[in-house]
Protein backbone atom coordinates (compact mmCIF):
# COMPACT_ATOMS: atom_id res chain seq x y z
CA UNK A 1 0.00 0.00 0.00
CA UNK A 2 1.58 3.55 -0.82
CA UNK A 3 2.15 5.63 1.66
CA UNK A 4 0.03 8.82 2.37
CA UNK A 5 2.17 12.28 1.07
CA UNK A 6 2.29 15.23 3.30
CA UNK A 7 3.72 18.24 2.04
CA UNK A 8 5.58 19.11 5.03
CA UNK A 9 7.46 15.82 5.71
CA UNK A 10 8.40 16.08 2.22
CA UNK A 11 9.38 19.54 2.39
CA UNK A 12 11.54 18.39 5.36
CA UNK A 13 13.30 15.50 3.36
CA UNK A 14 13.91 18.33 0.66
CA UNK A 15 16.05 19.99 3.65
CA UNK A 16 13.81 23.20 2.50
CA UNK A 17 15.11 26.06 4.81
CA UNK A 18 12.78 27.81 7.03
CA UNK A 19 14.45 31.45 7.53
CA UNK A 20 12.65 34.33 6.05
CA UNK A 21 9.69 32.20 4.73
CA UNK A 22 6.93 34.68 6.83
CA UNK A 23 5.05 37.40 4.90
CA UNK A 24 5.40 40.49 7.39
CA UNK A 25 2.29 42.10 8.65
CA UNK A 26 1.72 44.90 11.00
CA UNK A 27 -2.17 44.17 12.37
CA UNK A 28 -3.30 40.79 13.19
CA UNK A 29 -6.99 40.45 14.40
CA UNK A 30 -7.92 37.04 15.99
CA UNK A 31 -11.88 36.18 16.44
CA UNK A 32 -12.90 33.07 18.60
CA UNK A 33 -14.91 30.49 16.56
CA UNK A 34 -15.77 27.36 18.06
CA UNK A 35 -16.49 26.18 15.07
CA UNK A 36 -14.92 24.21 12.32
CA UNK A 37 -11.98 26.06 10.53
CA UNK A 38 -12.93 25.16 6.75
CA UNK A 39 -10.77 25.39 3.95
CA UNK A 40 -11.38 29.13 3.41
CA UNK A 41 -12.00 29.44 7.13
CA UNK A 42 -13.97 33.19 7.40
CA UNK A 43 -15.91 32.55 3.82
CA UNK A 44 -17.22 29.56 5.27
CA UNK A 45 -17.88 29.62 8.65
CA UNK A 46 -21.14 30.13 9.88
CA UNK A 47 -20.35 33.95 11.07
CA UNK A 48 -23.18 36.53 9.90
CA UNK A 49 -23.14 37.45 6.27
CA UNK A 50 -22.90 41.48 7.56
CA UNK A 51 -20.09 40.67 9.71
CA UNK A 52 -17.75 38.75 7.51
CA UNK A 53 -18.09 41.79 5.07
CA UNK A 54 -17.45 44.67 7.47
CA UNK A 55 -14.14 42.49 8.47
CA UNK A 56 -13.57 42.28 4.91
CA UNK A 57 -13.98 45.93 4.04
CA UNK A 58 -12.33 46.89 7.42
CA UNK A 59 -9.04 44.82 6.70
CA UNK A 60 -9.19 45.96 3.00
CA UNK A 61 -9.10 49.60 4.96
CA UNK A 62 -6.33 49.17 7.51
CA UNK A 63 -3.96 47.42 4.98
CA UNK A 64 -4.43 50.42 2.91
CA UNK A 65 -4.38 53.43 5.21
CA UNK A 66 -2.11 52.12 8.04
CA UNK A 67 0.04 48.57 7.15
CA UNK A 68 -1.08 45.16 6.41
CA UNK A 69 -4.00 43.56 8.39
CA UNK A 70 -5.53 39.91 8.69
CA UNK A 71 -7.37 38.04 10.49
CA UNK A 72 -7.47 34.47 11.74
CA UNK A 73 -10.13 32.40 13.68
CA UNK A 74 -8.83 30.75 17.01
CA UNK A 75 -10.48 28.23 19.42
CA UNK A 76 -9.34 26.39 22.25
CA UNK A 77 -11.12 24.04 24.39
CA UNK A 78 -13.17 26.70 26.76
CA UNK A 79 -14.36 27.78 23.69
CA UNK A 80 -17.23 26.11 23.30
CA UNK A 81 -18.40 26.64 27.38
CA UNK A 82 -17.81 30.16 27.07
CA UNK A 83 -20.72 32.44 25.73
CA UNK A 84 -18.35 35.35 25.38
CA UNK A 85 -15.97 35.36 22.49
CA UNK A 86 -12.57 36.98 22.62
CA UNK A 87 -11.30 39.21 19.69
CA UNK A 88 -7.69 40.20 19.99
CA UNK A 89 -5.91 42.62 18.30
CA UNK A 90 -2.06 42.58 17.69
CA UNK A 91 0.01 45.66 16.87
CA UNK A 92 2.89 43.93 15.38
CA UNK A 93 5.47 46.81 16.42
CA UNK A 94 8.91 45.75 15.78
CA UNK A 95 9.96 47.77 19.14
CA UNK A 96 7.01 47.87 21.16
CA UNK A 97 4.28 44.89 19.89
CA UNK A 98 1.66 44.86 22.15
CA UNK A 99 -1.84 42.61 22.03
CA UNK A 100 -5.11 44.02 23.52
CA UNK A 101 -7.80 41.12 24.04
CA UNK A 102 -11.81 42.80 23.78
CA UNK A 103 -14.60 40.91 24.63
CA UNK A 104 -18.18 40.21 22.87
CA UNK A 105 -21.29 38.61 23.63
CA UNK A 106 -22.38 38.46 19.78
CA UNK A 107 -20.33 38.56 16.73
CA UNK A 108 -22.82 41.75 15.15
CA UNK A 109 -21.18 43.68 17.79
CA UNK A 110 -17.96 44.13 15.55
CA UNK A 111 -20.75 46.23 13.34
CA UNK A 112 -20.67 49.29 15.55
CA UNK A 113 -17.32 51.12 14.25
CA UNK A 114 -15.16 50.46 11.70
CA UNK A 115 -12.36 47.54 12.63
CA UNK A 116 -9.66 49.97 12.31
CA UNK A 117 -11.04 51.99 16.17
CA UNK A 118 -10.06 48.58 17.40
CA UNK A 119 -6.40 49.58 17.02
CA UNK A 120 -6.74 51.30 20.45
CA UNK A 121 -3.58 51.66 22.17
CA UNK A 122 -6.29 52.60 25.28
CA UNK A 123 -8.81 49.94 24.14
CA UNK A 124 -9.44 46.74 25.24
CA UNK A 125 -7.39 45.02 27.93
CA UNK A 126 -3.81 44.31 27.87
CA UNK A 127 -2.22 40.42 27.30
CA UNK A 128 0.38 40.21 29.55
CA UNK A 129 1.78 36.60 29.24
CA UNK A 130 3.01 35.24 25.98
CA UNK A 131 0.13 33.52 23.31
CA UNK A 132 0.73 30.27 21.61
CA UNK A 133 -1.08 29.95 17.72
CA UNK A 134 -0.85 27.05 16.84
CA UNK A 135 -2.21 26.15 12.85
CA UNK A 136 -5.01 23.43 12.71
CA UNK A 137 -6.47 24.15 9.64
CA UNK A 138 -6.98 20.66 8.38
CA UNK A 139 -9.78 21.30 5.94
CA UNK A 140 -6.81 24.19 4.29
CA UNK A 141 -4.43 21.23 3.88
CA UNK A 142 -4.40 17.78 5.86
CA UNK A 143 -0.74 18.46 7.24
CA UNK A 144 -2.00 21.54 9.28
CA UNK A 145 -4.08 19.40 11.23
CA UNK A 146 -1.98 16.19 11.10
CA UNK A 147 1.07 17.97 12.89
CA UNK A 148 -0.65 20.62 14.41
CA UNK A 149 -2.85 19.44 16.83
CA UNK A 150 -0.64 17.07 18.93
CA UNK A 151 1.61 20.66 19.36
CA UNK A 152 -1.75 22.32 20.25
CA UNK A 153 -2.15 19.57 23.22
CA UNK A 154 0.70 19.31 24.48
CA UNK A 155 1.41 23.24 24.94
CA UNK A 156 -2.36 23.04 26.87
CA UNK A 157 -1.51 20.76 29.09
CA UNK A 158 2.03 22.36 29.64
CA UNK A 159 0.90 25.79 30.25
CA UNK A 160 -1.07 27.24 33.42
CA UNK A 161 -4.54 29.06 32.28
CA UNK A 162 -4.41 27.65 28.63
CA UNK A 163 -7.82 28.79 28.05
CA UNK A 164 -6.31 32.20 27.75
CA UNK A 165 -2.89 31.68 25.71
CA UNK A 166 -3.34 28.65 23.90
CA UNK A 167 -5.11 28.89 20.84
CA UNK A 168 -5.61 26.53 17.73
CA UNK A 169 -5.89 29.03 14.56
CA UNK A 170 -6.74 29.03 11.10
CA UNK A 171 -4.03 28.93 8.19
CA UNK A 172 -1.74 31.13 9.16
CA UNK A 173 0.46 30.34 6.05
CA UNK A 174 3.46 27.70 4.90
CA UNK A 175 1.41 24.43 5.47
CA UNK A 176 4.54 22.76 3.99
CA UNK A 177 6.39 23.45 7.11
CA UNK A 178 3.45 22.70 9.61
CA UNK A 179 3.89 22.07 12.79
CA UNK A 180 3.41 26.07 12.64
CA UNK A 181 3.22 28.11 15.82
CA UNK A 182 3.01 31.36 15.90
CA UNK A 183 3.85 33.29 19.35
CA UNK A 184 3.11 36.50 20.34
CA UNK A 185 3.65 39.70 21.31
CA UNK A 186 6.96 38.84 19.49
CA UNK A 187 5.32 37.85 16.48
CA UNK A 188 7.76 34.98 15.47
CA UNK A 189 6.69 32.26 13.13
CA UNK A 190 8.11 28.59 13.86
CA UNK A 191 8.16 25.57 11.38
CA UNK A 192 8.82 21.72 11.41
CA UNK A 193 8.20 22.22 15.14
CA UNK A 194 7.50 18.91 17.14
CA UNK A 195 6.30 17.93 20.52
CA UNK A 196 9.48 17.31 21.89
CA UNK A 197 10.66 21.53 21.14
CA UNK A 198 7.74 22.69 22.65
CA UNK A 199 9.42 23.09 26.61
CA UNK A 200 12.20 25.13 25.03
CA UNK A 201 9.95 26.71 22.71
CA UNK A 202 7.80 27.84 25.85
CA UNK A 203 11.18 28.55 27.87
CA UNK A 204 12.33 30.52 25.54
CA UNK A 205 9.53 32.64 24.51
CA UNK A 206 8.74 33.04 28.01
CA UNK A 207 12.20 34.65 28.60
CA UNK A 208 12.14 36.70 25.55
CA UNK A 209 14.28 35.02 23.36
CA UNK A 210 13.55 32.74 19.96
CA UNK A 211 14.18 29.39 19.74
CA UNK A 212 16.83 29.21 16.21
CA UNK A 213 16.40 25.49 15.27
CA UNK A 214 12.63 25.96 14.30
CA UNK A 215 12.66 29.86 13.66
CA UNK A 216 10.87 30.47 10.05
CA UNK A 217 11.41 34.55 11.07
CA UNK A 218 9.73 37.85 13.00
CA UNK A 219 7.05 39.13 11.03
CA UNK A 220 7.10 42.10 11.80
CA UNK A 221 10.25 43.20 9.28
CA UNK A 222 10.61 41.88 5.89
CA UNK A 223 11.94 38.50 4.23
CA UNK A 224 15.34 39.56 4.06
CA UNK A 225 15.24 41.10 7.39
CA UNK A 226 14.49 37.61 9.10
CA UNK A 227 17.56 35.70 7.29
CA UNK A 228 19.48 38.95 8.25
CA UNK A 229 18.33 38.43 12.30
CA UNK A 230 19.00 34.50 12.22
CA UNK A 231 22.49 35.41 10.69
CA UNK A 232 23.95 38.03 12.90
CA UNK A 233 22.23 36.32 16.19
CA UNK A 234 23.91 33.14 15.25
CA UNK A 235 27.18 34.99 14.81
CA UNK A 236 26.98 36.69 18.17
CA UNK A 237 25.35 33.40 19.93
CA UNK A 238 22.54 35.90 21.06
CA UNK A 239 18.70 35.22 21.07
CA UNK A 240 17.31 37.91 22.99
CA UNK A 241 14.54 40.07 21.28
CA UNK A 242 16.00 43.50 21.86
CA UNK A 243 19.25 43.21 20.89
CA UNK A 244 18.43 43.49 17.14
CA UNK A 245 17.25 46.38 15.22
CA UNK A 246 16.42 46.39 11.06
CA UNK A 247 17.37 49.29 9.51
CA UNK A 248 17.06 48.39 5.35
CA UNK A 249 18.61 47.53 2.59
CA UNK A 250 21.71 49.05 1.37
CA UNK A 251 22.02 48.38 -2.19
CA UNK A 252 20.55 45.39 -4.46
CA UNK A 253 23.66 43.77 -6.22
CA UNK A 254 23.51 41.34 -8.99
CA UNK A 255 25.05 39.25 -7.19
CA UNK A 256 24.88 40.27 -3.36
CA UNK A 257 22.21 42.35 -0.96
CA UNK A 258 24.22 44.78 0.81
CA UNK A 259 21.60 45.63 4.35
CA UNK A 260 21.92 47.46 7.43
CA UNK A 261 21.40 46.12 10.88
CA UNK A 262 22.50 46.84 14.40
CA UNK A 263 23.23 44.33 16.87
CA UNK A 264 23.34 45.54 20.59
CA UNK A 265 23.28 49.20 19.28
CA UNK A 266 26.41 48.17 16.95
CA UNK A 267 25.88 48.82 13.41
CA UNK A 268 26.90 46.16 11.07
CA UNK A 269 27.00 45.53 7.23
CA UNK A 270 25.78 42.25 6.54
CA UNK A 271 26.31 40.86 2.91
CA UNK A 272 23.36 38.22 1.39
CA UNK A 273 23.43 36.20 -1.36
CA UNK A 274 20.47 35.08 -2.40
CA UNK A 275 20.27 31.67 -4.57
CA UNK A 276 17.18 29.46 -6.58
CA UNK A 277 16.39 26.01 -4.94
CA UNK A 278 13.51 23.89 -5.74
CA UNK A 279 10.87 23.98 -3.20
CA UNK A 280 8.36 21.37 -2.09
CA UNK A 281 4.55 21.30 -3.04
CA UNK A 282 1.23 21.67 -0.55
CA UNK A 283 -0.55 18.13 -0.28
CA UNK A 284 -2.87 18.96 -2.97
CA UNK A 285 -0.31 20.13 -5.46
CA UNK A 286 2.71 18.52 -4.60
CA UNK A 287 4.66 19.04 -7.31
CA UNK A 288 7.72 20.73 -6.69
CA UNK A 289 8.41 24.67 -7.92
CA UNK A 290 11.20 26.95 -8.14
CA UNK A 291 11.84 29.22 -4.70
CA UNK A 292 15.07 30.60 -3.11
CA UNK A 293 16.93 30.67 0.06
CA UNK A 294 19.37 33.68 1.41
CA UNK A 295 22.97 32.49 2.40
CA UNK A 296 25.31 34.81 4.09
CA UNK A 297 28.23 36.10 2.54
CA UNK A 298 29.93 38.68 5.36
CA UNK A 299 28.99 40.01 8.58
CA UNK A 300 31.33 43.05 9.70
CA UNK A 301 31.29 46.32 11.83
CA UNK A 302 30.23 49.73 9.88
């Protein structure tokens, strides 16, 4: 009998890289669902027709007039005990993120202002602990579920007062590298995670630093950005959020990316090359397609 294919253990086995694989956003909005996360999860859930087109109009807005904005349906297990709903709503500063958490007894309630007055530095009520996203979309592609939910368990029976930080989410993007987690305020995406990373992964996060071994990047700075980060942290052996700072690209060589970064407050030059590799499939299109990885070149002191 032939075996089943899933994208991301065949991704894996392609030794696909994970750095700088997250599209950067600045506004995430997360909506409690209990219910289940379909293939295009806010299309076809069972939310009011009124309300899935003022999120659609009010994301359309935001992206527009302020930075990119999306939104992602999360559940957990309180979810379906709880008649309240939680809707949070990340700022993904690269220097100050932050996550307010508002409450609603009905969904039309999101119908009163435009989405963008939830961006509230005042509004809403403050997350204080780290949150755990973790992708379950099975219905978007069978991996997402498959290697998601075991991580989903086993960070809600780690963590004291899941209900409130552990979440299972829809796609958040890069099935091929499910397990995906996503934690926040920090915003970093992690791939090809598995239950035996998740203590560090919580240790880690929990002390403010990112765990490198399943890092896919921040997204709160662009692609290049993220391989720049992994590079110049794994050259100083340093993993705590502050010490780096973005600060662009220098100049796009034929051959090299020339960017900025500090490190610590110490500016640096760091060189990129950036080379074609064939990338692996989802599990309903597996065929393989042309992508890239970044490779560094130089690291040294402006």
């Amino acid at each position: 009998m032939e075996e089943p294919f899933y994208c991301a253990q065949n991704s894996k086995d392609m030794g696909n890289p994970l750095i700088g694989t997250v599209k950067p956003f600045s506004y995430l909005f997360l909506l409690e669902y209990p219910g289940t996360f379909e293939a295009k999860a806010v299309g076809q859930s069972s939310l009011p027709s009124e309300v899935k087109d003022h999120i659609s109009v009010g994301l359309k807005s935001i992206s527009s007039q302020m930075g990119s904005a999306r939104l992602l349906l999360i559940k957990n297990q309180a979810s379906q005990q709880e008649s309240e709903k939680s809707l949070f709503v990340f700022h993904n500063d690269p220097q100050n993120p932050v996550v307010r958490r508002y409450t609603l007894e009905r969904y039309e309630q999101l119908l009163r202002a435009p989405l963008k007055n939830l961006i509230d530095p005042k509004g809403g009520d403050p997350v204080e602990k780290p949150m755990y996203l973790v992708c379950t979309n099975g219905l978007r592609d069978k991996c997402c579920s498959k290697f998601g939910f075991p991580l989903y368990r086993k960070l809600y029976q780690s963590l004291d007062n899941p209900e409130k930080y552990v979440w299972e989410s829809s796609h958040v993007g890069g099935h091929r590298f499910a397990g995906n987690i996503v934690t926040l305020p920090n915003g970093c995406f992690y791939g090809f995670v598995e239950e035996e990373d998740i203590d560090e992964l919580v240790s880690k996060t929990e002390n403010n630093e990112m765990l490198a071994s399943r890092l896919r990047g921040r997204s709160s700075i662009p692609n290049v950005a993220q391989a720049v980060e992994l590079f110049l942290r794994e050259n100083q052996n340093d993993w705590k959020l502050s010490s780096f700072e973005w600060e662009g690209i220098h100049d796009l060589g034929d051959a090299l990316l020339i960017t900025k970064a500090r490190f610590k407050g110490v500016p640096y030059w760091v060189r990129l090359k950036k080379e074609k590799i064939m990338v692996g499939g989802s599990c309903d299109s597996p065929e393989s397609k042309e992508g890239s990885k970044f490779l560094i070149d130089s690291i040294e002191r402006r």
